[in-house]
Every structure is written in structure tokens, then in C-alpha cells.
Protein backbone atom coordinates (compact mmCIF):
# COMPACT_ATOMS: atom_id res chain seq x y z
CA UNK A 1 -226.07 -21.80 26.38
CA UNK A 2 -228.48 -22.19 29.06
CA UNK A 3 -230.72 -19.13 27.98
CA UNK A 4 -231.91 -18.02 24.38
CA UNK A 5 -230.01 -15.33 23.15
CA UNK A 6 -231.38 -11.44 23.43
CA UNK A 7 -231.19 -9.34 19.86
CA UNK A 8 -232.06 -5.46 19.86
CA UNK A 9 -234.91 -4.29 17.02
CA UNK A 10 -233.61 -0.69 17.56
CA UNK A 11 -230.17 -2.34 15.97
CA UNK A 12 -232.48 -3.46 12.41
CA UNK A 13 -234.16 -0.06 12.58
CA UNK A 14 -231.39 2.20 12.69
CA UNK A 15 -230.42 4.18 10.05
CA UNK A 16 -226.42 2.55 10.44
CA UNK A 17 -225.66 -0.13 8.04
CA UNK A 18 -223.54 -2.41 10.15
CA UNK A 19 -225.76 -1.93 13.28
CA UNK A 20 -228.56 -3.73 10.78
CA UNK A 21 -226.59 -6.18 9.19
CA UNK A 22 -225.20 -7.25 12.88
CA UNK A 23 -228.97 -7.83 13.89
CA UNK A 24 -229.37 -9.80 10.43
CA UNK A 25 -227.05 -12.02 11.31
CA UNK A 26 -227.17 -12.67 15.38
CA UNK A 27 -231.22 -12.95 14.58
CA UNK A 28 -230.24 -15.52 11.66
CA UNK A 29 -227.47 -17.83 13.74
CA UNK A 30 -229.35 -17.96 16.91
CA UNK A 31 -232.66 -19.41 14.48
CA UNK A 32 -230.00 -21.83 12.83
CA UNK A 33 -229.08 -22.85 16.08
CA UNK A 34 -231.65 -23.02 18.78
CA UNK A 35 -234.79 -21.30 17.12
CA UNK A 36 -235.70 -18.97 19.73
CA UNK A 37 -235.00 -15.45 20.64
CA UNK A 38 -235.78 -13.05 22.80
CA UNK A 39 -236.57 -9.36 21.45
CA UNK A 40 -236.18 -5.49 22.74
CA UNK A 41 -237.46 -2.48 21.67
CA UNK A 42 -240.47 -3.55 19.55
CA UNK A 43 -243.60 -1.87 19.46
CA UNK A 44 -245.68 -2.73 22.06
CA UNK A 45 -246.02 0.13 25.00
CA UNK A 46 -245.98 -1.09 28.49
CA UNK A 47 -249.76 0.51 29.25
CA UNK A 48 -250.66 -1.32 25.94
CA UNK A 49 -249.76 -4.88 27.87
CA UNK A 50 -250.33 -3.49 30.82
CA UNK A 51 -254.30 -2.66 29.75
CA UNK A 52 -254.16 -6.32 27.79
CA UNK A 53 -253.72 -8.71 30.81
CA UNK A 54 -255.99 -6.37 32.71
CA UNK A 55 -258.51 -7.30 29.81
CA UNK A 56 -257.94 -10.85 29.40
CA UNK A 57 -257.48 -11.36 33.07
CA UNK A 58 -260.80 -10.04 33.61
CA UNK A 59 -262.50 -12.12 30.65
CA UNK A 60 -261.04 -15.60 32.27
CA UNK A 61 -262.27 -14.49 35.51
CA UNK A 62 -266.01 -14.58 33.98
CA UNK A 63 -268.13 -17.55 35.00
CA UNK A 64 -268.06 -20.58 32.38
CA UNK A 65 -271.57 -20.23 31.15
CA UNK A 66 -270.85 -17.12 30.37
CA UNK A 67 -267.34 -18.14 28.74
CA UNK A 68 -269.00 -20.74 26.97
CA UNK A 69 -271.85 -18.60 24.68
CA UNK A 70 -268.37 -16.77 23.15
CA UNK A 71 -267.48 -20.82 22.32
CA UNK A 72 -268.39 -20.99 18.28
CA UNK A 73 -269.24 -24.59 17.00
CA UNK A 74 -267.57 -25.37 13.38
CA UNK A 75 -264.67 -22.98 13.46
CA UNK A 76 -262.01 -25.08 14.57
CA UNK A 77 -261.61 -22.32 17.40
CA UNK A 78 -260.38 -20.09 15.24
CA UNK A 79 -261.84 -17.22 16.64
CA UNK A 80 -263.40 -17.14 20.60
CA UNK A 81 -263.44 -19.29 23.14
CA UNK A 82 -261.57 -22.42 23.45
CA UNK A 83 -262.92 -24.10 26.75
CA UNK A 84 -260.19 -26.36 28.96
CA UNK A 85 -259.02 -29.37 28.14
CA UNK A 86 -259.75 -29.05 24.17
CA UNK A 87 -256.12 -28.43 22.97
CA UNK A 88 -253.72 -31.22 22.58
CA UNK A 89 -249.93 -31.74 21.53
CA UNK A 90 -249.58 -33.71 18.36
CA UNK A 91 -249.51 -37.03 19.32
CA UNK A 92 -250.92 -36.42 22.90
CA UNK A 93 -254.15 -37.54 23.95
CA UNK A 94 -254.20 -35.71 26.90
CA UNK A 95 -255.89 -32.34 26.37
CA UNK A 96 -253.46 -29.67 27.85
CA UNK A 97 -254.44 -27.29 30.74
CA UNK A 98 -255.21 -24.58 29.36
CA UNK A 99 -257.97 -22.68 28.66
CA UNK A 100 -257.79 -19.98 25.49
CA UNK A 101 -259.20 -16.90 23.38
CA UNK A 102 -258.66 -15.82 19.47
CA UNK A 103 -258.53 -12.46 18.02
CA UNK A 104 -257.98 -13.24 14.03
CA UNK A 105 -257.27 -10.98 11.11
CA UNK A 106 -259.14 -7.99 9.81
CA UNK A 107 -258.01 -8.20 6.21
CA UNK A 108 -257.77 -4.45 4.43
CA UNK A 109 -260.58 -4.36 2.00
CA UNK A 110 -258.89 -4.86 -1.31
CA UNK A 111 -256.86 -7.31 0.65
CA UNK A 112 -258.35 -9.87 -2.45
CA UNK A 113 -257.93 -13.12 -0.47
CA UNK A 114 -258.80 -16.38 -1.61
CA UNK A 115 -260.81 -17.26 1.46
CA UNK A 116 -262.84 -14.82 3.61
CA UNK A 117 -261.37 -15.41 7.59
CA UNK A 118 -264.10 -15.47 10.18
CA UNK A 119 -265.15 -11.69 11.76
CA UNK A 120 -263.83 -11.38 15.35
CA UNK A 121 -266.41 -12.39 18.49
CA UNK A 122 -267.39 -9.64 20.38
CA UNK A 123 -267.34 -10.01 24.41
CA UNK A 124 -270.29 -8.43 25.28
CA UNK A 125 -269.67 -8.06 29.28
CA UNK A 126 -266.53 -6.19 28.41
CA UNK A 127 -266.56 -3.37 26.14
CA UNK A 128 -262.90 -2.91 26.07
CA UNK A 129 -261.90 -6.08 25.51
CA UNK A 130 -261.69 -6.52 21.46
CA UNK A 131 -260.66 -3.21 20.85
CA UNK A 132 -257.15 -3.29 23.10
CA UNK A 133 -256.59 -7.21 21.75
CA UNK A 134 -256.71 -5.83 18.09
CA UNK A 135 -254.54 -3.42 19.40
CA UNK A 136 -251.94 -5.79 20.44
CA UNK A 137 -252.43 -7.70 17.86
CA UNK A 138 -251.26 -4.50 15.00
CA UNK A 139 -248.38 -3.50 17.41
CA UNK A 140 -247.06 -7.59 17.29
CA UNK A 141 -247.81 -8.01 13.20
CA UNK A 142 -245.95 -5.33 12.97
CA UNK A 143 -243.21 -6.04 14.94
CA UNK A 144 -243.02 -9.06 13.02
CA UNK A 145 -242.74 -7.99 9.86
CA UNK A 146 -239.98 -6.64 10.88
CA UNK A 147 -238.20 -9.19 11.97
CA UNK A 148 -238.99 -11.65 8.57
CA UNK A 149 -237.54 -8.76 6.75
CA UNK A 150 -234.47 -9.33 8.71
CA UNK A 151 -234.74 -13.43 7.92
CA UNK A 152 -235.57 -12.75 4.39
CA UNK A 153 -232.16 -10.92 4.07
CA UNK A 154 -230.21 -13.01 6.15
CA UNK A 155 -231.43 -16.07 3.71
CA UNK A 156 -230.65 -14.23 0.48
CA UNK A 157 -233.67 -12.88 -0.82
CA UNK A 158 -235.33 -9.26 -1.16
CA UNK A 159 -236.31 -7.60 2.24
CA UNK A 160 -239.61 -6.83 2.27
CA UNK A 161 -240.14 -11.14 0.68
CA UNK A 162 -242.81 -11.85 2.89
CA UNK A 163 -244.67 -8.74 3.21
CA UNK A 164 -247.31 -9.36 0.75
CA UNK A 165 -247.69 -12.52 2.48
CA UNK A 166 -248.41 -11.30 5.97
CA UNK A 167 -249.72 -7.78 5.58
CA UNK A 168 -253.15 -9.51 5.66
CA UNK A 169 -252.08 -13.16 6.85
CA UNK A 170 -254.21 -15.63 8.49
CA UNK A 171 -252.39 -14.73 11.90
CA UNK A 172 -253.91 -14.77 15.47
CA UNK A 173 -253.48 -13.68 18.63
CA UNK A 174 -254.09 -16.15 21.68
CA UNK A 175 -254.46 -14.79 25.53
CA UNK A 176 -254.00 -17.84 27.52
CA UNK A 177 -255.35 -19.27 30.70
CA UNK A 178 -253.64 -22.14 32.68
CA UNK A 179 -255.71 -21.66 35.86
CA UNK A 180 -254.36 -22.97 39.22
CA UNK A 181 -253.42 -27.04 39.47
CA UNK A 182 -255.79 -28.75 42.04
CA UNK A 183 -254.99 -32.16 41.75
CA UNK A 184 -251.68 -34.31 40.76
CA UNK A 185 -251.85 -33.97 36.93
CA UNK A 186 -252.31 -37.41 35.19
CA UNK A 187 -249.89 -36.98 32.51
CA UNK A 188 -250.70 -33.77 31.76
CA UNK A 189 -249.39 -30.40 31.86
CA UNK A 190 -249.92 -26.65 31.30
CA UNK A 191 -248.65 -27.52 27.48
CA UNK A 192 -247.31 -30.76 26.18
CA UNK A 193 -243.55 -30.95 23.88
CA UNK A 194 -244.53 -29.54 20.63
CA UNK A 195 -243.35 -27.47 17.71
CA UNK A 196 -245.52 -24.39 16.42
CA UNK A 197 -247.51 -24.44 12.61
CA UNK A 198 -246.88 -20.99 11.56
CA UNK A 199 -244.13 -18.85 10.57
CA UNK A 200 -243.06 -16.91 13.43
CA UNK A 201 -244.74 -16.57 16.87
CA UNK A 202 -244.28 -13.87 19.36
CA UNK A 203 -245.06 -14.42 23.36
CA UNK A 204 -245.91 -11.45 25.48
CA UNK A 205 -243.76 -12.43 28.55
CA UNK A 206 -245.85 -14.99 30.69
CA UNK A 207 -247.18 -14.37 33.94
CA UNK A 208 -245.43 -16.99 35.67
CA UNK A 209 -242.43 -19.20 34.48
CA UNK A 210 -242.51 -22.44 32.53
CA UNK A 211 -241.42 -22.23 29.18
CA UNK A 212 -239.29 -24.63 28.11
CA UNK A 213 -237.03 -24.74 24.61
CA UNK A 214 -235.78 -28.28 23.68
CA UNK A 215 -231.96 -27.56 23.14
CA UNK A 216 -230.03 -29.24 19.98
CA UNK A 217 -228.06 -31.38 22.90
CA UNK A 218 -231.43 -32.67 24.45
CA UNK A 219 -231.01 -30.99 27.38
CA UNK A 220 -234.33 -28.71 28.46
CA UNK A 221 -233.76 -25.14 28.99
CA UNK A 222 -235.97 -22.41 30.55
CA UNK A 223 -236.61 -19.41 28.22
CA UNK A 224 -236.13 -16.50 30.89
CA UNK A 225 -236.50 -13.14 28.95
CA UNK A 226 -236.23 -9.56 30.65
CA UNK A 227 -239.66 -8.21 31.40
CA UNK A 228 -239.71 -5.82 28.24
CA UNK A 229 -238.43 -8.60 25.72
CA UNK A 230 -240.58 -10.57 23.44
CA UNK A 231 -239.95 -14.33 22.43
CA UNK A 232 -239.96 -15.21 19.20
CA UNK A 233 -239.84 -18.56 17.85
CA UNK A 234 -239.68 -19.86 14.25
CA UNK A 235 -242.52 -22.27 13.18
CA UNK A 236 -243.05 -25.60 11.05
CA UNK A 237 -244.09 -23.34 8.21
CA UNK A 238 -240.81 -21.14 8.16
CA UNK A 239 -238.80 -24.38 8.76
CA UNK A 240 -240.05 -25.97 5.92
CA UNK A 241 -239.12 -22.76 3.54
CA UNK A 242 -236.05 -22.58 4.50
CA UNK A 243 -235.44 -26.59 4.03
CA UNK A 244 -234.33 -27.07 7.57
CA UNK A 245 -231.98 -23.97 7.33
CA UNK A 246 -233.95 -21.80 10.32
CA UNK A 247 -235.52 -24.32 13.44
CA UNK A 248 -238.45 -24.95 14.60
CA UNK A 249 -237.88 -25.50 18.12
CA UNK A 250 -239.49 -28.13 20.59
CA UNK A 251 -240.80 -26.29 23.73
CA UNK A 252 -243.45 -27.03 26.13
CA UNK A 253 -245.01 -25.10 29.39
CA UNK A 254 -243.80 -27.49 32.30
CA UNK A 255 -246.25 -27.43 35.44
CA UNK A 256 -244.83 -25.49 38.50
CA UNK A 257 -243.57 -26.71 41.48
CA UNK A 258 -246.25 -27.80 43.68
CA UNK A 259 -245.93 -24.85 45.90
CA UNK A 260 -247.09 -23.25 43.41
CA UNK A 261 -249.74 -25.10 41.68
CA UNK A 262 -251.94 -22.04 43.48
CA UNK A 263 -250.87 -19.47 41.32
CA UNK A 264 -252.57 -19.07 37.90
CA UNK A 265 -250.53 -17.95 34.61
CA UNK A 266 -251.32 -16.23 31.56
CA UNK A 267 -249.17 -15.78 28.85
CA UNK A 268 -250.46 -13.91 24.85
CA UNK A 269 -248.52 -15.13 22.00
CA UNK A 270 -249.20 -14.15 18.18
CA UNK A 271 -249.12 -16.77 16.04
CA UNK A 272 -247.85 -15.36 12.08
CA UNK A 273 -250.00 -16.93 9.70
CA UNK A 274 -249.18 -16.02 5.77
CA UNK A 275 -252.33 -15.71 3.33
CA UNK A 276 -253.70 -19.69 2.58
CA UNK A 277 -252.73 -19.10 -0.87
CA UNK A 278 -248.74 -18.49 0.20
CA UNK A 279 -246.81 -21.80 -2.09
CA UNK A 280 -244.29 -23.38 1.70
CA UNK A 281 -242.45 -25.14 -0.93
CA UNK A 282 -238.66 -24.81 0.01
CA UNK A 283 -236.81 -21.77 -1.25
CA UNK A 284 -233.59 -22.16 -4.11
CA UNK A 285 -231.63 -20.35 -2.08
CA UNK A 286 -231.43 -22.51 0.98
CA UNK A 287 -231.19 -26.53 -1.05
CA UNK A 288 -227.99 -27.39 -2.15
CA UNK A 289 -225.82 -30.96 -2.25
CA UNK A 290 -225.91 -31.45 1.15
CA UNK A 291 -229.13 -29.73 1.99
CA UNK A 292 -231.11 -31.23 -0.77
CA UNK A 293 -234.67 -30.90 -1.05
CA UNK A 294 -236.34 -32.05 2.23
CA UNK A 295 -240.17 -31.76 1.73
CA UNK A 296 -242.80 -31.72 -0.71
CA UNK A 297 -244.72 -28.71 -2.09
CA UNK A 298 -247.25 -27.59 0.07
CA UNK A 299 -249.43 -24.26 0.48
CA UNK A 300 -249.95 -22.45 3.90
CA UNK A 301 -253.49 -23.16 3.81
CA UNK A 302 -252.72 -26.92 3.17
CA UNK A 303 -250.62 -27.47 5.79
CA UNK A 304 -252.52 -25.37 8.35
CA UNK A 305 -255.35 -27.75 8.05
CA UNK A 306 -253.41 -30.87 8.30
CA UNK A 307 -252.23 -29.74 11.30
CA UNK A 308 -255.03 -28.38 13.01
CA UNK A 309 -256.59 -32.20 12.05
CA UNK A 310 -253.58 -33.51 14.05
CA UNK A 311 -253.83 -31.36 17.69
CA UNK A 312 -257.64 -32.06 17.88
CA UNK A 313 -259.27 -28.60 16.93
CA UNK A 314 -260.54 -30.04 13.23
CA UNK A 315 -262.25 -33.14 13.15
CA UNK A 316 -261.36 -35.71 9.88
């Protein structure tokens, strides 16, 4: 395999039994086996994305001090600016080149969470800005729900399993800058080897190549989806759930060839966060004698801190 496979959401949505339970299980194997997919027909419009990157785009393009005010001290950048250079891989000290934003959550009202998430920051130079990212944002949360309800049947449980869990999850949405390469990179690059936190995470196709997905061989492949598709990638937290069963898959964003180290990218995933209060311990359904139990119990909100602690954005 020298690409990650391509499933159809039209297939899970239609009304025909086997055309669903063929996406439940090519979705499933290809998250057993390599952790990454790419995905049509989900619910983002093309002048939705379009009217994103024309958005985000023209935030990056503002001048750091302005940048900076939207940079909020003791938030662990959950939501705003994260300036260059601030991000790191676990176990990297060398902060990746990148520059970021986050839109977070805007929990329903009788949501009754057992934390209150941080209110969105408001880009005052841009009036369009927040609205079309929260935008995005409902059109990928609900995209994913969709495709955990396919996971949760294709592990045995009830479909709608993690809906609760979601429907007002800690999830975010990150545009990201990796602005143009001006000197030879000391040891550095756009974003170092690393595995993601959450459950799933979806990636608006990149501007420019990059991605790579570590495959079970070691051999590096490039994720190349079609210009419609969506990546989606399971996460540490999923991972854990499922004791191993569905992978979290190494990838990194390589640097580009040095003819190209001119050319800026941008690429939007949405990270799937569950509620804090969401128990990761590792389902019945997926330990057995020789899968037995592989990690200790844990809650979302647990291990989202000890994370964030280990790539640099909370300090011990």
C-alpha cells in the first residue's frame, strides 16, 4: 500500500444495509491496519473551505503585533494564537515550524459539563473570520460523529456510543501556518514524527504536500487524498479504548524540497476531543487472552493534560 485507503460516507448514510455495513468494515480494517483514511462526501461545501482558507489566509497574513494581542497567556493555547516556534513533538526540543489558531467548543447550554471550556477569541480586524471557522468546525463534528458511529459498530457496541461524549466535546479546530523556509532547518521541520491525543482528527486537504503516515513496515508514505476527501486519523485516546485494536498512526509534515521552501502551506485539521469527564479505560469488547488489558484507567481530561505537559503548551 503506498497510499491510505479512500472510504465513501454516502456508503454509511444510505438507506441500504450492506452498502453501510461495507463502509463499517473497510473504515474498521484500514484503522486496524494503517490508521488513516481518506473520506468523500462529508459535509463540508467547497465555498465553505473555499471562504475558510480565504479567512485564515488573510489572518496569517496580518503583521505579528497584531497576531500577537489574539496570543492569551495561561490557556495552554487552547483558544487563539499560537505564535511560531511554540509547538513541539513529544520528545523534541525543537519547536516545529509552524505557526497556529484555535476555534474551541461552544457547549449547548444544558450541555452540564464538568468544566466550563474557554469562550472563543474574537479577531477584531476581520469580521468574518470566527463566524465561517465555527462554521467549519459544526460541518467537521458532524462529519465525525458519523464516522465513530461507524467505529462504535464495527467494535461491537451501540451506534450512536460516543455521541453523548462528543456532542459537546472538548474538540478544536486548528488553521495552520508553516510560512516559507528561509534558511537550512536545524533539525527541524514543518511538524516533527508524532501521534495525535484525541479521538479522531480530520485534515482539510493541505495547501501543499507533506504529510507523511508511518507505515506498520517502517517505510514512510505520503498521504495523497483527492481534493474533495478528508483525512482522518485515529488518536492516542481512541487507541487506548480500543486496547490497541484501532491505530494511532505516526505521521509528520516533512519540509519540501528546497525549490520549494518559497511556497507557504496551510493545512485545518479538527482535533475530536470527548467531554473531560469521558472514563479512556479500555472497552470489554476489544481485551481478550491475547489482547489482554494494555493500559491503566484514565479519563479524557487526565490524559489530555498529561499530554499537553509533554509537547510544551502546559508548563509542570
Amino acid at each position: 500500500m503506498n497510499n491510505i485507503p479512500s472510504v465513501d460516507l454516502a456508503d454509511f448514510l444510505s438507506d441500504d444495509p450492506k452498502r453501510k455495513a461495507k463502509f463499517v468494515q473497510e473504515i474498521g480494517s484500514a484503522y486496524e491496519d494503517i490508521g488513516f483514511v481518506s473520506l468523500k462526501h462529508h459535509f463540508l461545501s467547497d465555498q465553505l473551505v473555499a471562504q475558510l482558507y480565504k479567512e485564515v489566509k488573510a489572518f496569517f497574513d496580518l503583521p505579528v503585533s497584531v497576531k500577537k494581542q489574539y496570543e492569551i497567556e495561561g490557556l495552554g493555547g487552547q483558544r487563539g494564537y499560537v505564535s511560531f516556534g511554540k509547538e513541539h513533538a513529544k520528545g523534541k526540543k525543537e519547536g516545529d515550524l509552524k505557526e497556529f489558531w484555535h476555534f474551541g467548543q461552544e457547549p449547548d447550554l444544558d450541555a452540564n459539563l464538568p468544566e466550563s471550556y474557554p469562550a472563543n477569541v474574537a479577531v477584531r480586524e476581520l469580521p468574518h473570520f470566527n463566524e465561517t471557522g465555527m462554521q467549519a468546525y459544526r460541518m467537521l463534528e458532524k462529519t465525525a460523529i458519523y464516522v465513530l458511529r461507524a467505529l462504535a459498530l464495527y467494535i461491537g457496541l451501540e451506534e450512536t456510543y460516543f455521541d453523548h461524549w462528543v456532542s459537546n466535546g472538548n474538540s478544536i479546530l486548528r488553521p495552520i501556518h508553516y510560512p516559507p523556509i528561509t534558511e537550512e532547518p536545524k533539525g527541524a521541520v514543518r511538524a516533527g514524527a508524532h501521534g495525535d491525543i484525541n479521538l479522531i482528527t480530520l485534515l482539510m486537504g493541505a495547501s501543499t504536500g507533506g504529510l507523511q503516515v508511518l507505515r506498520k513496515d517502517g517505510e514512510w508514505i505520503d498521504a495523497l487524498p483527492n481534493e474533495d476527501e478528508l483525512v482522518i486519523n485515529v488518536g492516542d485516546m481512541l487507541e487506548r479504548h480500543t486496547n490497541n485494536k484501532l491505530r494511532s498512526t505516526i505521521h509528520r509534515v516533512v519540509n519540501p524540497p528546497r525549490e520549494q521552501w518559497h511556497m507557504p502551506r496551510y493545512s485545518i485539521p479538527f482535533f475530536m476531543h470527548p467531554r473531560s469527564d469521558m472514563k479512556l479505560n479500555c472497552l470489554e469488547e476489544c481485551i481478550d487472552a491475547e489482547h489482554p488489558k494494555a493500559y491503566e484507567d484514565i479519563t479524557a481530561g487526565e490524559f489530555l493534560n498529561q499530554r499537553l505537559v509533554e509537547i510544551g503548551l502546559i508548563k509542570k
